[in-house]
PDB file of N, CA and C in Angstrom:
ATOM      1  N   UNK A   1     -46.353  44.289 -14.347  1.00  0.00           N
ATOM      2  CA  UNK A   1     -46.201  45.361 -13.398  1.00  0.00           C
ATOM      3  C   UNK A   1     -45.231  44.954 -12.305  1.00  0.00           C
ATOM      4  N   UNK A   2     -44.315  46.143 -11.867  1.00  0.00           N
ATOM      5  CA  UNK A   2     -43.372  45.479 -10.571  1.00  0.00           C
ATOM      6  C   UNK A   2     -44.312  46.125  -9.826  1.00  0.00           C
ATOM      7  N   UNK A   3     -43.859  45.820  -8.385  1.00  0.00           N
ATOM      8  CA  UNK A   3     -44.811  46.538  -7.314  1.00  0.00           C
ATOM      9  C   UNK A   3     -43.438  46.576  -6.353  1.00  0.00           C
ATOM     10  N   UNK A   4     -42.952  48.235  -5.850  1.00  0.00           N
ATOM     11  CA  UNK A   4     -42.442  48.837  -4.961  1.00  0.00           C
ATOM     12  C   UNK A   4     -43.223  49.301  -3.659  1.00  0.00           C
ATOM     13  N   UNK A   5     -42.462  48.832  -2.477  1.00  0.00           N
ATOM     14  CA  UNK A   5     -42.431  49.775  -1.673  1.00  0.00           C
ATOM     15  C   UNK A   5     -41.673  50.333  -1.227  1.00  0.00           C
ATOM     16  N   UNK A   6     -42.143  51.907  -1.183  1.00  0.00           N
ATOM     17  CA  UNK A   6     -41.290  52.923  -0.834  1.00  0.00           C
ATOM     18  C   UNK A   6     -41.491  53.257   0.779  1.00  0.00           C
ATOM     19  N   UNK A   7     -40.400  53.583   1.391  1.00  0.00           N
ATOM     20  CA  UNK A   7     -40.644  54.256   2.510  1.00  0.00           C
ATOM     21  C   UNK A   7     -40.148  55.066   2.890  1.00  0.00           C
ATOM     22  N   UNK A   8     -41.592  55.904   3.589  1.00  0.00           N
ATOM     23  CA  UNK A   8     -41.134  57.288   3.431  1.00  0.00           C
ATOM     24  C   UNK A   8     -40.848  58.367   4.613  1.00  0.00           C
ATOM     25  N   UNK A   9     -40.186  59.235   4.640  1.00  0.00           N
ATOM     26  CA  UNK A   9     -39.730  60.158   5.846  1.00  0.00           C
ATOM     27  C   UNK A   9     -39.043  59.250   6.912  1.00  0.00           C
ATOM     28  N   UNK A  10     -39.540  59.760   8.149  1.00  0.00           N
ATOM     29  CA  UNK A  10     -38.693  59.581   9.172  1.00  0.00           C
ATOM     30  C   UNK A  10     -39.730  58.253   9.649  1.00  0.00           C
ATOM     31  N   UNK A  11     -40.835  58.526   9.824  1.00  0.00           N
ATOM     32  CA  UNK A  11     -41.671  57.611  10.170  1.00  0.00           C
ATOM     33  C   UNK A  11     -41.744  56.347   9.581  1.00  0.00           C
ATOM     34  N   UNK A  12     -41.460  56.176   8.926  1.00  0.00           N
ATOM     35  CA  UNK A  12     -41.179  55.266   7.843  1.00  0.00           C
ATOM     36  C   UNK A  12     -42.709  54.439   7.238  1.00  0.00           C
ATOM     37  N   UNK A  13     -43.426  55.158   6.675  1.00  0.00           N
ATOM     38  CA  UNK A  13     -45.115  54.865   6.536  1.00  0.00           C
ATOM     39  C   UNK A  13     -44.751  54.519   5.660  1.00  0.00           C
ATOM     40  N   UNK A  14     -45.294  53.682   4.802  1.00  0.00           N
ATOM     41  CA  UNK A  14     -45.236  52.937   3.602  1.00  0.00           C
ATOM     42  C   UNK A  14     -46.349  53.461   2.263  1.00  0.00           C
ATOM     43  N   UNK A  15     -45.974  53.820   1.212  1.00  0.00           N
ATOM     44  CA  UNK A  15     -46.354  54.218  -0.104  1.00  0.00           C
ATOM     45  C   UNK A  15     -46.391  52.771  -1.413  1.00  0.00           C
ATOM     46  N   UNK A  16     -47.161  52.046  -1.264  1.00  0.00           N
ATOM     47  CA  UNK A  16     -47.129  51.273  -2.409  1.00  0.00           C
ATOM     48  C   UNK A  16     -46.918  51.726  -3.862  1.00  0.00           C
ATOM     49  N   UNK A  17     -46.387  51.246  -4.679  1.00  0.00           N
ATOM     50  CA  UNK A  17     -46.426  52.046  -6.259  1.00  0.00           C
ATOM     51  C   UNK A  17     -46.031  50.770  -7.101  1.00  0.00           C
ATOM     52  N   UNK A  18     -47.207  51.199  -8.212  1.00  0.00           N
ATOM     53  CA  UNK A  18     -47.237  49.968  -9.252  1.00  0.00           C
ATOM     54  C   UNK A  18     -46.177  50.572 -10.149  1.00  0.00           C
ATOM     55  N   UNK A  19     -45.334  49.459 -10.812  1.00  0.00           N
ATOM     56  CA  UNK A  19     -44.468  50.368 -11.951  1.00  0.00           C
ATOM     57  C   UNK A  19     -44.447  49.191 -13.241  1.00  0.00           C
ATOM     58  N   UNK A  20     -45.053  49.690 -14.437  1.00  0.00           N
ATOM     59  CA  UNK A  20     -44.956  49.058 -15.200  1.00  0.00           C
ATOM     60  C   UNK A  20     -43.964  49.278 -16.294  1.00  0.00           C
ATOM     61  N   UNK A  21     -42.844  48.189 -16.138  1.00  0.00           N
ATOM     62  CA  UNK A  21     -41.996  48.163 -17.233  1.00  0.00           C
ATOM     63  C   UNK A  21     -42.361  47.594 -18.613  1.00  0.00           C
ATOM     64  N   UNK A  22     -42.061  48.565 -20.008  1.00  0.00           N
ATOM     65  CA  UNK A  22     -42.578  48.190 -21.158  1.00  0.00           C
ATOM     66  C   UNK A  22     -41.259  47.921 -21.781  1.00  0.00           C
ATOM     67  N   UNK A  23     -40.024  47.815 -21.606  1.00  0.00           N
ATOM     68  CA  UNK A  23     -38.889  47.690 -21.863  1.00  0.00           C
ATOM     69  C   UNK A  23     -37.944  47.234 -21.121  1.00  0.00           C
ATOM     70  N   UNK A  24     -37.898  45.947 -20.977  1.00  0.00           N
ATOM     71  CA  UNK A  24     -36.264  45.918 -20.337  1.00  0.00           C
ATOM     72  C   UNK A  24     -35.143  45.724 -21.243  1.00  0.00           C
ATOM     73  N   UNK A  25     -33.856  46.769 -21.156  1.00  0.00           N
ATOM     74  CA  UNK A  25     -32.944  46.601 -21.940  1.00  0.00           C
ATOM     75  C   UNK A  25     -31.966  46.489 -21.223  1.00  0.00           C
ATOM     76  N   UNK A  26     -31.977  46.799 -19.652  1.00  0.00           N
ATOM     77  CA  UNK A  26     -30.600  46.246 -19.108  1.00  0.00           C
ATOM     78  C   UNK A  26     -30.405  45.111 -18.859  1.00  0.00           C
ATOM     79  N   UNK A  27     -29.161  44.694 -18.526  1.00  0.00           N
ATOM     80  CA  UNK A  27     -28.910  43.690 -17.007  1.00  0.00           C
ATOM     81  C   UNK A  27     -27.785  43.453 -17.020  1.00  0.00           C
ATOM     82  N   UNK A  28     -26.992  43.437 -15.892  1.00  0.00           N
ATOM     83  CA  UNK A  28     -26.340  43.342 -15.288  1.00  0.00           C
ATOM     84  C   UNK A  28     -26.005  42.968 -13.554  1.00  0.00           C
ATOM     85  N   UNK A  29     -24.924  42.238 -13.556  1.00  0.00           N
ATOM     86  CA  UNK A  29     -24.239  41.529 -12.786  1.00  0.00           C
ATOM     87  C   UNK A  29     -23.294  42.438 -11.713  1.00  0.00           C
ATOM     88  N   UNK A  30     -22.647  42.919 -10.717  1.00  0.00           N
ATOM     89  CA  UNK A  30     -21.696  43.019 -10.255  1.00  0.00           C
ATOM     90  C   UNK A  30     -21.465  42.663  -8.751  1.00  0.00           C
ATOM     91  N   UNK A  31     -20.533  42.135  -8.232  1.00  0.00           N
ATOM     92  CA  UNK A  31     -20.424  40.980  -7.475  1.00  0.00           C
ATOM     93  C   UNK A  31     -21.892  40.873  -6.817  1.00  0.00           C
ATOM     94  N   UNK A  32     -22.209  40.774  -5.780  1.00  0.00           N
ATOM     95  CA  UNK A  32     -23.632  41.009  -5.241  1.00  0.00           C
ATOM     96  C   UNK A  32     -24.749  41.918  -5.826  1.00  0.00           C
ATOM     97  N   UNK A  33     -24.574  42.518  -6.548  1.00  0.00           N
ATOM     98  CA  UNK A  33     -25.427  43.354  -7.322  1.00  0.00           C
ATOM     99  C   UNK A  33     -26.355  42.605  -8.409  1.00  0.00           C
ATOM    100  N   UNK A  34     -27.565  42.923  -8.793  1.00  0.00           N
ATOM    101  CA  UNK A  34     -28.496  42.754  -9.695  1.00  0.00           C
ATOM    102  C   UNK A  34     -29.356  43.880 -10.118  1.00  0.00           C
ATOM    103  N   UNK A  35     -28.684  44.478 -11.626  1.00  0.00           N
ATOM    104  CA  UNK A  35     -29.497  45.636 -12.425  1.00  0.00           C
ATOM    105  C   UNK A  35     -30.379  45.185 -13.344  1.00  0.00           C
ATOM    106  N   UNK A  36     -31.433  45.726 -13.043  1.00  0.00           N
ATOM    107  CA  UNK A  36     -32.580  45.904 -14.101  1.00  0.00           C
ATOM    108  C   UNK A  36     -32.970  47.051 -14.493  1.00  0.00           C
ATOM    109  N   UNK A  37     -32.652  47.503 -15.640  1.00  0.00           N
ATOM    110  CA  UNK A  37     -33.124  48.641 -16.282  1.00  0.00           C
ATOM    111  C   UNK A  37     -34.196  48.753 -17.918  1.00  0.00           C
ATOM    112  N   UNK A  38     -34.923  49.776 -17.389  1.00  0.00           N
ATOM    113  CA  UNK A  38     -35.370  49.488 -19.214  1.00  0.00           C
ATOM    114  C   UNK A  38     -36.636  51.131 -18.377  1.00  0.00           C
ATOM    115  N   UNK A  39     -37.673  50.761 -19.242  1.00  0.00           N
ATOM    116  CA  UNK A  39     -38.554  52.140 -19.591  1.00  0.00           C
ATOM    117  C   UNK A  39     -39.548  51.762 -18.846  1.00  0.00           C
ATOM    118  N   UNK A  40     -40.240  52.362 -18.217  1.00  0.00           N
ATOM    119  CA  UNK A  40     -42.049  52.668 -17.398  1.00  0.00           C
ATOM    120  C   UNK A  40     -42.731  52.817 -18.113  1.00  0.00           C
ATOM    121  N   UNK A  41     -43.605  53.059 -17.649  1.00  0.00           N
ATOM    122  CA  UNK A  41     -45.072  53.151 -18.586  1.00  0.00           C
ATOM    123  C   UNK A  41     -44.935  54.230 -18.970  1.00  0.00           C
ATOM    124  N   UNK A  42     -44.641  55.423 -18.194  1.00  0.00           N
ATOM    125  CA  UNK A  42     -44.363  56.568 -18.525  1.00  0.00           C
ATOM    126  C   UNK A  42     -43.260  57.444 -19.446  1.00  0.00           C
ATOM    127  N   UNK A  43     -42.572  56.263 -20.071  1.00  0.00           N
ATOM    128  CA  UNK A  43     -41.469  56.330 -21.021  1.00  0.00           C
ATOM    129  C   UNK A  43     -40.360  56.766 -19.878  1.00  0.00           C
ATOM    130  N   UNK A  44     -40.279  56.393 -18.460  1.00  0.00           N
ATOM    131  CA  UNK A  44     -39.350  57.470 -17.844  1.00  0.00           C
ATOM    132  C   UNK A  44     -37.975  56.186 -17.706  1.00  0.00           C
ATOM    133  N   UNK A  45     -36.757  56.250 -17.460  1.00  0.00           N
ATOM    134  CA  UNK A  45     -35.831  55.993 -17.215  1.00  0.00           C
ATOM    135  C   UNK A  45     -35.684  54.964 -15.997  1.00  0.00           C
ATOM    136  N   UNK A  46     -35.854  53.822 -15.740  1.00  0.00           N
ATOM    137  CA  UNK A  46     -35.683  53.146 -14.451  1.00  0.00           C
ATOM    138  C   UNK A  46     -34.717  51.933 -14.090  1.00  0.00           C
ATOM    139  N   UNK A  47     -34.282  51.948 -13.139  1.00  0.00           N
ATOM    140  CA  UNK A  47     -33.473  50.989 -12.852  1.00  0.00           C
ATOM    141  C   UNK A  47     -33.518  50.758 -11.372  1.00  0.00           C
ATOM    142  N   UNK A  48     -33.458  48.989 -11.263  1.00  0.00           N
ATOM    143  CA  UNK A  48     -33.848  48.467 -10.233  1.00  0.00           C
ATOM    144  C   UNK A  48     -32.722  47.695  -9.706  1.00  0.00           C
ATOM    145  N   UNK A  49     -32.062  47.930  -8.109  1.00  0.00           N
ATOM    146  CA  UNK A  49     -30.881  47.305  -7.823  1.00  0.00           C
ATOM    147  C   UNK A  49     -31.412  45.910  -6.622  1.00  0.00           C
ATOM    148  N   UNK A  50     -30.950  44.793  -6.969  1.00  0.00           N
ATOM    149  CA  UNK A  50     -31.620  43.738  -6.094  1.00  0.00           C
ATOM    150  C   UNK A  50     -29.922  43.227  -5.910  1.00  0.00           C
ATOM    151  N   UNK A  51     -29.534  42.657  -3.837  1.00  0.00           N
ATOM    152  CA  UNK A  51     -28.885  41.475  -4.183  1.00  0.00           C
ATOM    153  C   UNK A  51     -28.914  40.745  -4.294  1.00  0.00           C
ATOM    154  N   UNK A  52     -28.354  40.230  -5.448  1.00  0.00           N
ATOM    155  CA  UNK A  52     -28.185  38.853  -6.020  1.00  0.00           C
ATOM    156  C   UNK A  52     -28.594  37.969  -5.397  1.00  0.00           C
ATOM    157  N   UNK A  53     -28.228  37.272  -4.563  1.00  0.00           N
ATOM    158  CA  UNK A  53     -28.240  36.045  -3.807  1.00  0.00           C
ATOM    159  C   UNK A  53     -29.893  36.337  -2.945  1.00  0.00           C
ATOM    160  N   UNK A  54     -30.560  37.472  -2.525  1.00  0.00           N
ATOM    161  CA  UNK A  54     -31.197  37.479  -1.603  1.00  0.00           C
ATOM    162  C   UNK A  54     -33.118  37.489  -2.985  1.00  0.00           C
ATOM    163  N   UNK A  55     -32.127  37.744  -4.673  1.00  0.00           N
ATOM    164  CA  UNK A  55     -32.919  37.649  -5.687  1.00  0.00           C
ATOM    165  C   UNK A  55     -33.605  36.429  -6.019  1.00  0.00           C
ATOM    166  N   UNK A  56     -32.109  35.745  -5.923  1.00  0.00           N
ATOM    167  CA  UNK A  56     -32.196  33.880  -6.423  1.00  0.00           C
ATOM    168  C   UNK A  56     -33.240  33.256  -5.673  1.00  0.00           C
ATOM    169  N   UNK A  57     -33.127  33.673  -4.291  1.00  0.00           N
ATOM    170  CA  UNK A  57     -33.717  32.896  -3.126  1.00  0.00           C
ATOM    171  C   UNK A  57     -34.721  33.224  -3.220  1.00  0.00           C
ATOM    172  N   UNK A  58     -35.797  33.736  -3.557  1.00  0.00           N
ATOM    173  CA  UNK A  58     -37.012  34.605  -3.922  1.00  0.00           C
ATOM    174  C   UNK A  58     -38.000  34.477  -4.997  1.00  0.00           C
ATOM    175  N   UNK A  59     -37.057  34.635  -6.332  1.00  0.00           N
ATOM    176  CA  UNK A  59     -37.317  33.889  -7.140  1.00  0.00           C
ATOM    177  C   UNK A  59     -37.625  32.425  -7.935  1.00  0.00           C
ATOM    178  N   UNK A  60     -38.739  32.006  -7.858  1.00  0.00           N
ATOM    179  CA  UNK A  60     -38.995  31.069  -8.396  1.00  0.00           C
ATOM    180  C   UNK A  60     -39.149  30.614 -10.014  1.00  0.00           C
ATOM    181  N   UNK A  61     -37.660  30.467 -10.489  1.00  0.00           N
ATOM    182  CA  UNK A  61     -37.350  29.983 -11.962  1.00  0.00           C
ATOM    183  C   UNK A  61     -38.319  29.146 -12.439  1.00  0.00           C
ATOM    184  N   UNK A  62     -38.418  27.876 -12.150  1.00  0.00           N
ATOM    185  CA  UNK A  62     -39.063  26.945 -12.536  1.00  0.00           C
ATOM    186  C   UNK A  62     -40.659  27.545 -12.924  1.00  0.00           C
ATOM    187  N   UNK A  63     -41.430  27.707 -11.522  1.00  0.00           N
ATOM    188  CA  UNK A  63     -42.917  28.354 -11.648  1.00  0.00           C
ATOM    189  C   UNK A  63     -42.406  29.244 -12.898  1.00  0.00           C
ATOM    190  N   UNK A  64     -41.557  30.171 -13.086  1.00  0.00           N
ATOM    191  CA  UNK A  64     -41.853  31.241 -14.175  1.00  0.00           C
ATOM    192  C   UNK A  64     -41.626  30.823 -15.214  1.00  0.00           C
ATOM    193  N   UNK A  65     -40.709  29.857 -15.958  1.00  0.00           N
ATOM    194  CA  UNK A  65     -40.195  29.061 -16.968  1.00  0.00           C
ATOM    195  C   UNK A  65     -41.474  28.233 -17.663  1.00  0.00           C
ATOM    196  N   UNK A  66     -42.261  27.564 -16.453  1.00  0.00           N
ATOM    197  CA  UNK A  66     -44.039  26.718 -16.896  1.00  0.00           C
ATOM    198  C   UNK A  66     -44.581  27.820 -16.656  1.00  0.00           C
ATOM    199  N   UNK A  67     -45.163  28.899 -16.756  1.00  0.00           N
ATOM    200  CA  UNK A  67     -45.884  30.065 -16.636  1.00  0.00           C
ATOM    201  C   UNK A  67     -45.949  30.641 -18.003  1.00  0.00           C
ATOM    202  N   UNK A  68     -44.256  30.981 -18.347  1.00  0.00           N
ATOM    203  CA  UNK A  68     -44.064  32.025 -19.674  1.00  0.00           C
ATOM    204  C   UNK A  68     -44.460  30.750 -21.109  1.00  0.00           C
ATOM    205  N   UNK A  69     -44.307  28.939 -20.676  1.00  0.00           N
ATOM    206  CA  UNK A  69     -44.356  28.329 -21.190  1.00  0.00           C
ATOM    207  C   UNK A  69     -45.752  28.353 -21.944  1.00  0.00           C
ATOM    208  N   UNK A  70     -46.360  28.344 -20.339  1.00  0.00           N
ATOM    209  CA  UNK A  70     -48.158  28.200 -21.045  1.00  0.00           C
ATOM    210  C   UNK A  70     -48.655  29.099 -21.414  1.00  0.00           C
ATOM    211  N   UNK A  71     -47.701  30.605 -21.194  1.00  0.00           N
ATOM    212  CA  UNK A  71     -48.705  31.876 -22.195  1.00  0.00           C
ATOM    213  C   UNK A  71     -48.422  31.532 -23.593  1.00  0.00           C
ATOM    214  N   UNK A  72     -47.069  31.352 -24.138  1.00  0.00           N
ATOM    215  CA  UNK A  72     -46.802  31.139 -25.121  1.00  0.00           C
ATOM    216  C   UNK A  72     -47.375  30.164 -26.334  1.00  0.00           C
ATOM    217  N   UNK A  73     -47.532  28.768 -25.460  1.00  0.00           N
ATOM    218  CA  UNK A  73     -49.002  27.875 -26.189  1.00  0.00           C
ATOM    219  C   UNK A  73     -49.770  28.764 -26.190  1.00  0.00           C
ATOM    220  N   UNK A  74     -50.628  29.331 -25.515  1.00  0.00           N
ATOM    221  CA  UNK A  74     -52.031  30.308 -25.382  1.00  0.00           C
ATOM    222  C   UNK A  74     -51.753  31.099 -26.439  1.00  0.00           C
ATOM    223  N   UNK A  75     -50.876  31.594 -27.095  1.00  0.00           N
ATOM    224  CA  UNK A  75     -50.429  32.222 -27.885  1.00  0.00           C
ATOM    225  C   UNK A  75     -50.591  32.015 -29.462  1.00  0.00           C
ATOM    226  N   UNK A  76     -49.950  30.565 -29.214  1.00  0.00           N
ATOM    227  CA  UNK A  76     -49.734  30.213 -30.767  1.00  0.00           C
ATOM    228  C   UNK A  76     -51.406  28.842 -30.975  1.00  0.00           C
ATOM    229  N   UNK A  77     -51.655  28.841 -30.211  1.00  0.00           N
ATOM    230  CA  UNK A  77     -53.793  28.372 -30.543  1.00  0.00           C
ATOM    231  C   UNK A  77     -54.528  29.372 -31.701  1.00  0.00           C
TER     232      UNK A  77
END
């Protein structure tokens, strides 16, 4: 699941929303830019714009690399 927040009107109150991607088929690069696209739960159309650099810094490769590692053993048991 990603988890967005949206904010909304003038007030700027905050709307949490779970979005579960069952497809990612994009990605792409452009200079500062980071696309993620693919399908919702809802079969609907989505794409997610992050910059780059403010992505990297955020992201923790390693933790996710030993994470996807140990589902994958869990997997093949």
């Amino acid at each position: 699941m990603i988890l967005l927040t949206i904010l909304i009107n003038k007030n700027m109150s905050k709307e949490t929303k779970y979005i579960g991607f069952h497809n990612i088929n994009t990605f792409q690069v452009v200079e500062n830019e980071t696309y993620l696209g693919g399908v919702n739960s809802n079969g609907e159309d989505v794409t997610l714009v992050f910059t780059t650099i403010e992505l990297l810094e955020w992201l923790d490769i390693d933790h996710m690399r030993k994470e996807a590692i140990k589902h994958i053993k869990q997997l093949n048991k």
